[in-house]
Protein backbone atom coordinates (compact mmCIF):
# COMPACT_ATOMS: atom_id res chain seq x y z
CA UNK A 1 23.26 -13.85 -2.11
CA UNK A 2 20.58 -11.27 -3.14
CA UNK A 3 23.34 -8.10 -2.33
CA UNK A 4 25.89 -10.33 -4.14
CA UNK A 5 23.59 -10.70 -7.22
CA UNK A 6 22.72 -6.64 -7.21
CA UNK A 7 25.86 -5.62 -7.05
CA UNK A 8 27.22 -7.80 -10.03
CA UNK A 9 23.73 -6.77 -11.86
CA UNK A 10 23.58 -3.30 -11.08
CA UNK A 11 27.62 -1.89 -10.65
CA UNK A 12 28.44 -2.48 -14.26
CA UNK A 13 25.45 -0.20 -15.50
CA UNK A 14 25.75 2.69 -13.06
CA UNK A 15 29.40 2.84 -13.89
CA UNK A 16 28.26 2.52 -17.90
CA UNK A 17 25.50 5.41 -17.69
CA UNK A 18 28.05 6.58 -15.00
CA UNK A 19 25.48 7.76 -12.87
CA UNK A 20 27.56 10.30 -10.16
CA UNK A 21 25.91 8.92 -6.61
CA UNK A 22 26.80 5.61 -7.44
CA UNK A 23 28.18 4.39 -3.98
CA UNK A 24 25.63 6.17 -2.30
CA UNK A 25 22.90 4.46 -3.92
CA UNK A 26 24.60 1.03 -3.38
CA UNK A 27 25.04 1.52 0.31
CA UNK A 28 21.06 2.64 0.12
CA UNK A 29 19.81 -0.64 -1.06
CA UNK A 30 22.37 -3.12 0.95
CA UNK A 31 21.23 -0.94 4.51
CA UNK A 32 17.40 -1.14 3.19
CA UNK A 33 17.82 -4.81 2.60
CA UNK A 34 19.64 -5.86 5.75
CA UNK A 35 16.74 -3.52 7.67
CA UNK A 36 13.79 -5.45 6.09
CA UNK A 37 15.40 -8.36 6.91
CA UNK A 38 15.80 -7.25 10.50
CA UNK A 39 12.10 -5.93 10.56
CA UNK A 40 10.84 -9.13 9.34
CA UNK A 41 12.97 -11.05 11.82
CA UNK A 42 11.50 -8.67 14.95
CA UNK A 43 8.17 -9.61 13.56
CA UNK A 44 8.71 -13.28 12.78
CA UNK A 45 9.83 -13.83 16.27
CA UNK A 46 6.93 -11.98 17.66
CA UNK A 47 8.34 -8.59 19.20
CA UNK A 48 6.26 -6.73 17.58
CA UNK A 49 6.93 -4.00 20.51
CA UNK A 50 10.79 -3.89 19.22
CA UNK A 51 9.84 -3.74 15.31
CA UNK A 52 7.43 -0.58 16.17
CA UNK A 53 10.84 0.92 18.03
CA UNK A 54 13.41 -0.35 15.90
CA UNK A 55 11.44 1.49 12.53
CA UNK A 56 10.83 4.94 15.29
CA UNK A 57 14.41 4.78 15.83
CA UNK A 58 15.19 4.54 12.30
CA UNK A 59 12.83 7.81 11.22
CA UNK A 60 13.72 10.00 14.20
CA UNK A 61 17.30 9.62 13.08
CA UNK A 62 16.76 9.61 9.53
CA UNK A 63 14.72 13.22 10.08
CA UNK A 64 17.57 14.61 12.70
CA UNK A 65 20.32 13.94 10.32
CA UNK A 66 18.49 15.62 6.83
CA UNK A 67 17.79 18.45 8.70
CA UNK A 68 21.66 18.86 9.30
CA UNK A 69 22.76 17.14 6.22
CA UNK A 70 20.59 19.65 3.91
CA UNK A 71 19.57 22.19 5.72
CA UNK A 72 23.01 23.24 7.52
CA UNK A 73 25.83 21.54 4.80
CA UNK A 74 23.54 21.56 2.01
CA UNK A 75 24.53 18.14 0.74
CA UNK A 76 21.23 18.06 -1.39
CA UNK A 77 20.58 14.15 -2.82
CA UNK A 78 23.61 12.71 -1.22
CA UNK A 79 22.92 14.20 2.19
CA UNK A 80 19.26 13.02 2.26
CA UNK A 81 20.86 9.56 0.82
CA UNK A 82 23.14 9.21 3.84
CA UNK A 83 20.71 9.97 6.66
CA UNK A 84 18.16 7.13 5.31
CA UNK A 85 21.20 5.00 5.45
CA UNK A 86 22.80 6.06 8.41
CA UNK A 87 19.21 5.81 10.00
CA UNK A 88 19.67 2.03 9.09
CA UNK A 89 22.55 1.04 9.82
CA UNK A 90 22.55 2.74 13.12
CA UNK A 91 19.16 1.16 14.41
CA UNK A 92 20.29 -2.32 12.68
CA UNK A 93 23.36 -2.19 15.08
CA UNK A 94 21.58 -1.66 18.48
CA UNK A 95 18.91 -4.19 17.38
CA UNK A 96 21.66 -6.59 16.60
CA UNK A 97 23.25 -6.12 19.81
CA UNK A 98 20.85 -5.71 22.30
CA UNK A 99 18.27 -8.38 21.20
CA UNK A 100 21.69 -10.72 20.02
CA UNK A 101 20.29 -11.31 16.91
CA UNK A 102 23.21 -13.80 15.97
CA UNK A 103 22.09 -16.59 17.87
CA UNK A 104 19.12 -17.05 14.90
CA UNK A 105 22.31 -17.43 12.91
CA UNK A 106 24.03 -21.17 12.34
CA UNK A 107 25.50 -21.85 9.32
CA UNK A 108 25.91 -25.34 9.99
CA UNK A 109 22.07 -25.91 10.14
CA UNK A 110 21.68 -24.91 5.99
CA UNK A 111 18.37 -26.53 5.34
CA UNK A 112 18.64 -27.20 1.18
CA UNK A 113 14.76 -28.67 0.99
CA UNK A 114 13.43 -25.62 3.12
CA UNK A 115 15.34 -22.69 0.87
CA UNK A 116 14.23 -24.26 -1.77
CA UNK A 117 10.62 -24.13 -0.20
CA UNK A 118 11.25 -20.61 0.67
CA UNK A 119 12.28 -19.83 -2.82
CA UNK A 120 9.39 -21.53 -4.35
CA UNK A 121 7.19 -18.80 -1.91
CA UNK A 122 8.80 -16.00 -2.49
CA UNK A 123 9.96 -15.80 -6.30
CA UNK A 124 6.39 -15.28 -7.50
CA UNK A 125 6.13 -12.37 -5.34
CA UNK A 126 8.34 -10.93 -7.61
CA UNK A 127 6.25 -9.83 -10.28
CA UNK A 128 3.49 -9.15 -8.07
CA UNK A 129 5.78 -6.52 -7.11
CA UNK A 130 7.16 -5.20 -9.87
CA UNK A 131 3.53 -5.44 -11.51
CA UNK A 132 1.86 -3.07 -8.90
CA UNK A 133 5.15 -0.55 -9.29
CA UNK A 134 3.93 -0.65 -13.20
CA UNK A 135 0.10 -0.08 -11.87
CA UNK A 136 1.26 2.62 -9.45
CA UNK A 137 4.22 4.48 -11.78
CA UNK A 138 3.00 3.87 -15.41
CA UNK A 139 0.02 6.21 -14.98
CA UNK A 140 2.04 9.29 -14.38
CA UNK A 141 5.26 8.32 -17.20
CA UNK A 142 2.17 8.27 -19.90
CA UNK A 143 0.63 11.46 -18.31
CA UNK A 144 4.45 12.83 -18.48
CA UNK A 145 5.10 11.73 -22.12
CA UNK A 146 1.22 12.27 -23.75
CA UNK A 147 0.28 15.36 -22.02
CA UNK A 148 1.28 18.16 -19.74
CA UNK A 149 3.54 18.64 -16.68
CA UNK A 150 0.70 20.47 -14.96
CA UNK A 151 -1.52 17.41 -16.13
CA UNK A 152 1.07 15.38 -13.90
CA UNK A 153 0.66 17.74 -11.06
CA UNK A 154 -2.84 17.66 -11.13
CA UNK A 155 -2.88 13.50 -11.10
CA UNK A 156 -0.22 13.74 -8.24
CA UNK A 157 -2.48 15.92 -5.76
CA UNK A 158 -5.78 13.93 -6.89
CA UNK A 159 -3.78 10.60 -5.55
CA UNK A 160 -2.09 12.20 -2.32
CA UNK A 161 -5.79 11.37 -1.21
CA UNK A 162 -5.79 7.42 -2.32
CA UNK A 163 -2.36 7.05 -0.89
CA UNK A 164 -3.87 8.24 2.58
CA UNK A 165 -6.28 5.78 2.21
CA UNK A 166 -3.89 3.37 1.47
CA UNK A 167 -1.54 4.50 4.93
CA UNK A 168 -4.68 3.68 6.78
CA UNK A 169 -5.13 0.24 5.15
CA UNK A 170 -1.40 -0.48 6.02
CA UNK A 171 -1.69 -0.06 9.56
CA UNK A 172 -4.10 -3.37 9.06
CA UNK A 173 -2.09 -5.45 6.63
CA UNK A 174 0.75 -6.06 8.33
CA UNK A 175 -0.81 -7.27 11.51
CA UNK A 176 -3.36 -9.24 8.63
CA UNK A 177 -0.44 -10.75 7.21
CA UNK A 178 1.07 -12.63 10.41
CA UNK A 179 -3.10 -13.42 11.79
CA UNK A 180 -3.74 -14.96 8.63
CA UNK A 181 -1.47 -17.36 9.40
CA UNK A 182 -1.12 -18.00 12.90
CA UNK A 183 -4.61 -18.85 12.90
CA UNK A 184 -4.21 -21.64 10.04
CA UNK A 185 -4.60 -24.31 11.85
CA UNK A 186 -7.62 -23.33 13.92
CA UNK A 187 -10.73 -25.02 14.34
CA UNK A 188 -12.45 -21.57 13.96
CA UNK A 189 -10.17 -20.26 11.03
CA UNK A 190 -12.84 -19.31 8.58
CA UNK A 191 -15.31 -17.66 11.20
CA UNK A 192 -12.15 -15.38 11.82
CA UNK A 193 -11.53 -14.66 8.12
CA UNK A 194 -15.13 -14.02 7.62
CA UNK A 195 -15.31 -11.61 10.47
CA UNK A 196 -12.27 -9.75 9.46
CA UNK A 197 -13.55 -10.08 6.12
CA UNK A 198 -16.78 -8.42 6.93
CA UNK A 199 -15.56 -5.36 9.32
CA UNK A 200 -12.70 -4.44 6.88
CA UNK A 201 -14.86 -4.05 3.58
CA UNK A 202 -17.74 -1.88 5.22
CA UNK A 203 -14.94 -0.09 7.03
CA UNK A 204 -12.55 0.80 4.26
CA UNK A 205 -15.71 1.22 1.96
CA UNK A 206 -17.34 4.23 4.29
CA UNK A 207 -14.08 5.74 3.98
CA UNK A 208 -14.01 5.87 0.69
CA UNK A 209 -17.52 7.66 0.73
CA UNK A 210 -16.61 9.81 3.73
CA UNK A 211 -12.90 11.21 2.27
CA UNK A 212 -15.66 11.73 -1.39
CA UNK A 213 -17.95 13.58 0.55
CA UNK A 214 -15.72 16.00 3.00
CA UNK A 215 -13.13 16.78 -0.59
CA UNK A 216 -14.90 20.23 -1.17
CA UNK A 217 -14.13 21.55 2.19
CA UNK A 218 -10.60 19.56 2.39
CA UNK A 219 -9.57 21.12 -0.91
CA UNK A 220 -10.46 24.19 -0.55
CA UNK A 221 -8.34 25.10 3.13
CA UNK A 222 -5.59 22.75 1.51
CA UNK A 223 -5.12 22.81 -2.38
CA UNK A 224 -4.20 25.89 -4.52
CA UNK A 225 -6.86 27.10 -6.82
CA UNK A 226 -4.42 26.65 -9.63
CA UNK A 227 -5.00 22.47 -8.95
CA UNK A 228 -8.54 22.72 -7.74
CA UNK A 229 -9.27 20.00 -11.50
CA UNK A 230 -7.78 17.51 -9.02
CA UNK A 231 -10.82 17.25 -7.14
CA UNK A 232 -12.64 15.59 -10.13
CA UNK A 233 -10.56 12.51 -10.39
CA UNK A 234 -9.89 11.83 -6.30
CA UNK A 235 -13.39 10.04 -6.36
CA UNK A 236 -12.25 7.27 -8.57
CA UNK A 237 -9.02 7.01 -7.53
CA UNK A 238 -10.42 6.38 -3.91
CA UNK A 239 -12.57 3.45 -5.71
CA UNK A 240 -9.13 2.00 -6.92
CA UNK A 241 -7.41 1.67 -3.92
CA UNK A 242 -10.83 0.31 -2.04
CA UNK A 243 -10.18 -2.78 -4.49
CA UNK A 244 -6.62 -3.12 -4.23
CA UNK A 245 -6.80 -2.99 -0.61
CA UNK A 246 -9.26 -6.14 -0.48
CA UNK A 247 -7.04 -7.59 -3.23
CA UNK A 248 -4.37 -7.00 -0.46
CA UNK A 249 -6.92 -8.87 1.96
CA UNK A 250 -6.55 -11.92 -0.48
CA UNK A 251 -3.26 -12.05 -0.60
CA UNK A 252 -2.60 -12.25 2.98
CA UNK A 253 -4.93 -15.63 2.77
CA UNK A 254 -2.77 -16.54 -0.10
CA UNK A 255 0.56 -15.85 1.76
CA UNK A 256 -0.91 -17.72 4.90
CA UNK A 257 -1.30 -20.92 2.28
CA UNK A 258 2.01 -20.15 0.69
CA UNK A 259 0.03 -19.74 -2.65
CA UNK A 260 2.07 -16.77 -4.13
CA UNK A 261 1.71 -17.85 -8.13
CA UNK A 262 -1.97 -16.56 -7.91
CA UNK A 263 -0.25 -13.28 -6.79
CA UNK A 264 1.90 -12.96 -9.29
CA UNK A 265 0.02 -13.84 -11.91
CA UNK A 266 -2.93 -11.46 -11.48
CA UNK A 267 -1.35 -7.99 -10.97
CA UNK A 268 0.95 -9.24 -14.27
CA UNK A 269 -2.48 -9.20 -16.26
CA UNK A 270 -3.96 -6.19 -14.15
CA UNK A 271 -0.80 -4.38 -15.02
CA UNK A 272 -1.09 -5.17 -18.64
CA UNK A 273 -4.69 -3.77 -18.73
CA UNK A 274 -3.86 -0.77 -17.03
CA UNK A 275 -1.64 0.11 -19.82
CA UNK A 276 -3.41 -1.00 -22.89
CA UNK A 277 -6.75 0.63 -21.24
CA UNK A 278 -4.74 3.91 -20.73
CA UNK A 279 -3.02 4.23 -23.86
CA UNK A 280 -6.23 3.60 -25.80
CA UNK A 281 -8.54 6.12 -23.90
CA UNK A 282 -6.28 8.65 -22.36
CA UNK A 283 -7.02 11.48 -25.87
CA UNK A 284 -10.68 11.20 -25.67
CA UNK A 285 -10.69 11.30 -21.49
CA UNK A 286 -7.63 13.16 -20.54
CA UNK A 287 -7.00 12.43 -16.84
CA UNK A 288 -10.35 10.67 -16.39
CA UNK A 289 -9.01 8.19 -18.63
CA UNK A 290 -6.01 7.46 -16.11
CA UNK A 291 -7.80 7.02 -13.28
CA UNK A 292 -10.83 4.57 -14.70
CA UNK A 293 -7.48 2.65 -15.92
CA UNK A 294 -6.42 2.28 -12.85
CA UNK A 295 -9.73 1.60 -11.33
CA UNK A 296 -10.47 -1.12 -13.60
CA UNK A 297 -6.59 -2.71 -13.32
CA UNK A 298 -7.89 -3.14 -9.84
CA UNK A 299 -11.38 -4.59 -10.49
CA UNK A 300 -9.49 -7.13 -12.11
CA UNK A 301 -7.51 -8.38 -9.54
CA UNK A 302 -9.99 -7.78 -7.17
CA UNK A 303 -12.65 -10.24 -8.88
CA UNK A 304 -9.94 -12.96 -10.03
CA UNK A 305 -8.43 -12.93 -6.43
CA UNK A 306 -11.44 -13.12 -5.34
CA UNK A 307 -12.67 -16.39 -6.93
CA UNK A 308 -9.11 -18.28 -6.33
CA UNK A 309 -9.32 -17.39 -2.89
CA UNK A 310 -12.50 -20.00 -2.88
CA UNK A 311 -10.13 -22.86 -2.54
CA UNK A 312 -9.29 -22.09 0.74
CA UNK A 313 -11.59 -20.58 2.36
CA UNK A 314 -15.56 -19.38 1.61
CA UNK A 315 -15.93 -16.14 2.22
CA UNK A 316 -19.92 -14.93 2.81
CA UNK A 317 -20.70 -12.13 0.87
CA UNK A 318 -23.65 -9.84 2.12
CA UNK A 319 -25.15 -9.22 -0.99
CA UNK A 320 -28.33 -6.33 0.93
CA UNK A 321 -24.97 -4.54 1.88
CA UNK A 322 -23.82 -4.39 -1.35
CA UNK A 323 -26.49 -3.23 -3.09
CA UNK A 324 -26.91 -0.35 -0.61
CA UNK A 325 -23.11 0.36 -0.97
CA UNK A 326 -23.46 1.48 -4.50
CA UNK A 327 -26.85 2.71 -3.89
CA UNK A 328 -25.11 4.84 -1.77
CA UNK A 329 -21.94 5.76 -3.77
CA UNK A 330 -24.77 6.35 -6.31
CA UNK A 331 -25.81 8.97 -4.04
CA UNK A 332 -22.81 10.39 -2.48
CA UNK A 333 -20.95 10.81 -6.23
CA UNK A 334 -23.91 12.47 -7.55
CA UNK A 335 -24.07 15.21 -4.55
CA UNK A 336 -20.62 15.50 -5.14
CA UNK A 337 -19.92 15.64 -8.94
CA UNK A 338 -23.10 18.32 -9.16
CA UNK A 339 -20.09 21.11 -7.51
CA UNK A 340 -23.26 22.25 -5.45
CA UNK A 341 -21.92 23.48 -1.77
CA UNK A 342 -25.68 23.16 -0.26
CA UNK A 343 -26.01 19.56 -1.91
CA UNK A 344 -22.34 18.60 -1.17
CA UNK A 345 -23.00 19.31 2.88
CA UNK A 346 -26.12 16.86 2.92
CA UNK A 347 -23.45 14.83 1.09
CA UNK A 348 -21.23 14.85 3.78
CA UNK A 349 -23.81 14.56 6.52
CA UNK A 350 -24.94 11.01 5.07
CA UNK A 351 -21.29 10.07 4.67
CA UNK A 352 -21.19 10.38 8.49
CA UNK A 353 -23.86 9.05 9.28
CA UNK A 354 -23.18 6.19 7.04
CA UNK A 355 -19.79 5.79 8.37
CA UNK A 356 -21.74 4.98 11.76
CA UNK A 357 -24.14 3.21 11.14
CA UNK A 358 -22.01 0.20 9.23
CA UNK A 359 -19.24 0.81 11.53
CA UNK A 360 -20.48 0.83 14.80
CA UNK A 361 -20.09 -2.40 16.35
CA UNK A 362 -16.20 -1.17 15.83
CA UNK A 363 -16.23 2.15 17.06
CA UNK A 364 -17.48 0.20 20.10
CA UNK A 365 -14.82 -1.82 20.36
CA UNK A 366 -12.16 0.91 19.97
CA UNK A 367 -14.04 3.01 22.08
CA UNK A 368 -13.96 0.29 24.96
CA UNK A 369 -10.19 -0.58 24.42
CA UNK A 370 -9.06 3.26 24.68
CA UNK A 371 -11.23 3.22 27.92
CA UNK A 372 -9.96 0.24 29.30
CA UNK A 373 -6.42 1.63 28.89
């Protein structure tokens, strides 16, 4: 119903505009669709072993087939459009077939109350979608339309770094997603969520102070001196995507409760701010301005998730490690932002040994489970 609905929706403009890869961008979105819906199915079911494969087979063919696609025919957009799909539809067909997907498939057994249910879940997700594509994408059309290109190159490289922070969140959320419910119904629920709760915020927040710290060295073996500015905003941006990860954290406790309005509504506001905030500070604070507009977006949702997420569970709060958190981003921003090599290595040293100290218990634990294997 949802390919039915896009293609009614979307044919009529792309012919109107008549945008030339029209077929090729159709064929893009029905594969992507039918391959989250396969992904979510592998994981729903519990082979997580065949998602991992089923997404590896996807890339590895995806990767083989642009290099001949553009490299040897040089089909440019449409050739890098038909591996992704290919990629799909190929790896969709052997997981259909050799996992016989179909037999999760009776037509006769269309439960009315429950797709209504399911609708009711997912439709607020909807603008909690579209709201962090506005959070993610506005900041670079207003840096586009008020300022320079090499502005927008400069805010592209400083938040390569926050979107590597935000690949190593990932690896957690989805695995987050599916604990935070299978555990719903356990006597010891909230002593798990707590414990997660805990680990994840010091971890994710001494990463944020150890990628700060180690930027001098990083940029200067990786970046261009033309973009070296770039360094100055990757600090902040960092700080942004440490509080929409633990918004992320929220929402999987939301998801597990089927709450999805609270979702919606707070990255519609947060989205709204991010804007207004930008477009009123962004000529006195150039670039700075974007990023503490993003930053703050995220506080946002952060703090209101935060509160909501009392009604379902109480989640402690160690207020000593909090204070010493920004006593220490006090610290590690100052020996940073003074552009002092001698000052930024002691910098980096306490980053480390920060990173340690409040994360030892689980570089134990990985440590023993890479042993025991």
């Amino acid at each position: 119903m949802g390919i039915i609905l896009f293609l009614v929706i979307i044919y009529p403009i792309l012919v109107y505009v008549k945008y030339k890869y029209i077929w090729c961008l159709i064929l893009f979105v029905i594969s992507d669709i039918i391959a989250t819906m396969i992904s979510a199915l592998l994981r729903g079911i519990g082979r997580t072993d065949a998602f991992a494969v089923y997404n590896f087979i996807s890339s590895t063919i995806q990767i083989i087939l642009n290099v001949i696609f553009i490299a040897v025919f040089y089909w440019g957009i449409e050739g890098m459009l038909s591996a992704m799909i290919i990629g799909r539809v190929v790896a969709t067909f052997v997981y259909i077939i050799c996992l016989k997907l179909w037999q999760y498939i009776d037509l006769k057994r269309i439960n009315i109350p429950k797709i209504k249910e399911m609708l009711k879940y997912a439709i607020p997700l909807i603008p909690n979608r579209v709201s962090w594509l506005i959070i993610n994408l506005s900041s670079r059309i207003v840096i586009m339309n008020i300022m320079t290109s090499g502005a927008l190159g400069i805010y592209a490289i400083s938040s390569k770094f926050a979107n590597l922070m935000d690949m190593i969140y990932g690896f957690f959320y989805q695995s987050w997603k599916e604990s935070s419910a299978r555990v719903l119904q356990s006597n010891d629920r909230d002593d798990f969520y707590n414990l997660v709760y805990k680990y994840l915020k010091s971890f994710m927040y001494s990463i944020v102070l150890l990628i700060t710290s180690f930027m001098p060295i990083i940029f200067k073996f990786l970046i261009a001196d033309t973009y070296l500015e770039a360094i100055l905003y990757v600090p902040i941006l960092l700080l942004a995507t440490y509080f929409s990860n633990i918004s992320g954290f929220y929402g999987g406790i939301f998801t597990a409760y089927k709450d999805t309005k609270i979702m919606g509504t707070s990255t519609i506001v947060a989205a709204i701010i991010n804007l207004a905030l930008m477009f009123i500070i962004i000529n006195f604070w150039g670039l700075y301005a974007v990023a503490i507009s993003a930053l703050i977006a995220n506080i946002v949702v952060y703090q209101y998730r935060k509160i909501k997420v009392k009604k379902y569970v109480i989640l402690i709060e160690n207020r000593k490690k909090i204070i010493l958190d920004w006593i220490m981003t006090g610290i590690i921003f100052l020996l940073f932002y003074s552009m002092n090599i001698n000052l930024q290595i002691i910098g980096m040293l306490v980053s480390v040994v920060y990173f340690v100290s409040m994360n030892y218990a689980v570089l134990k634990l990985i440590k023993n489970k890479l042993a025991n294997r």
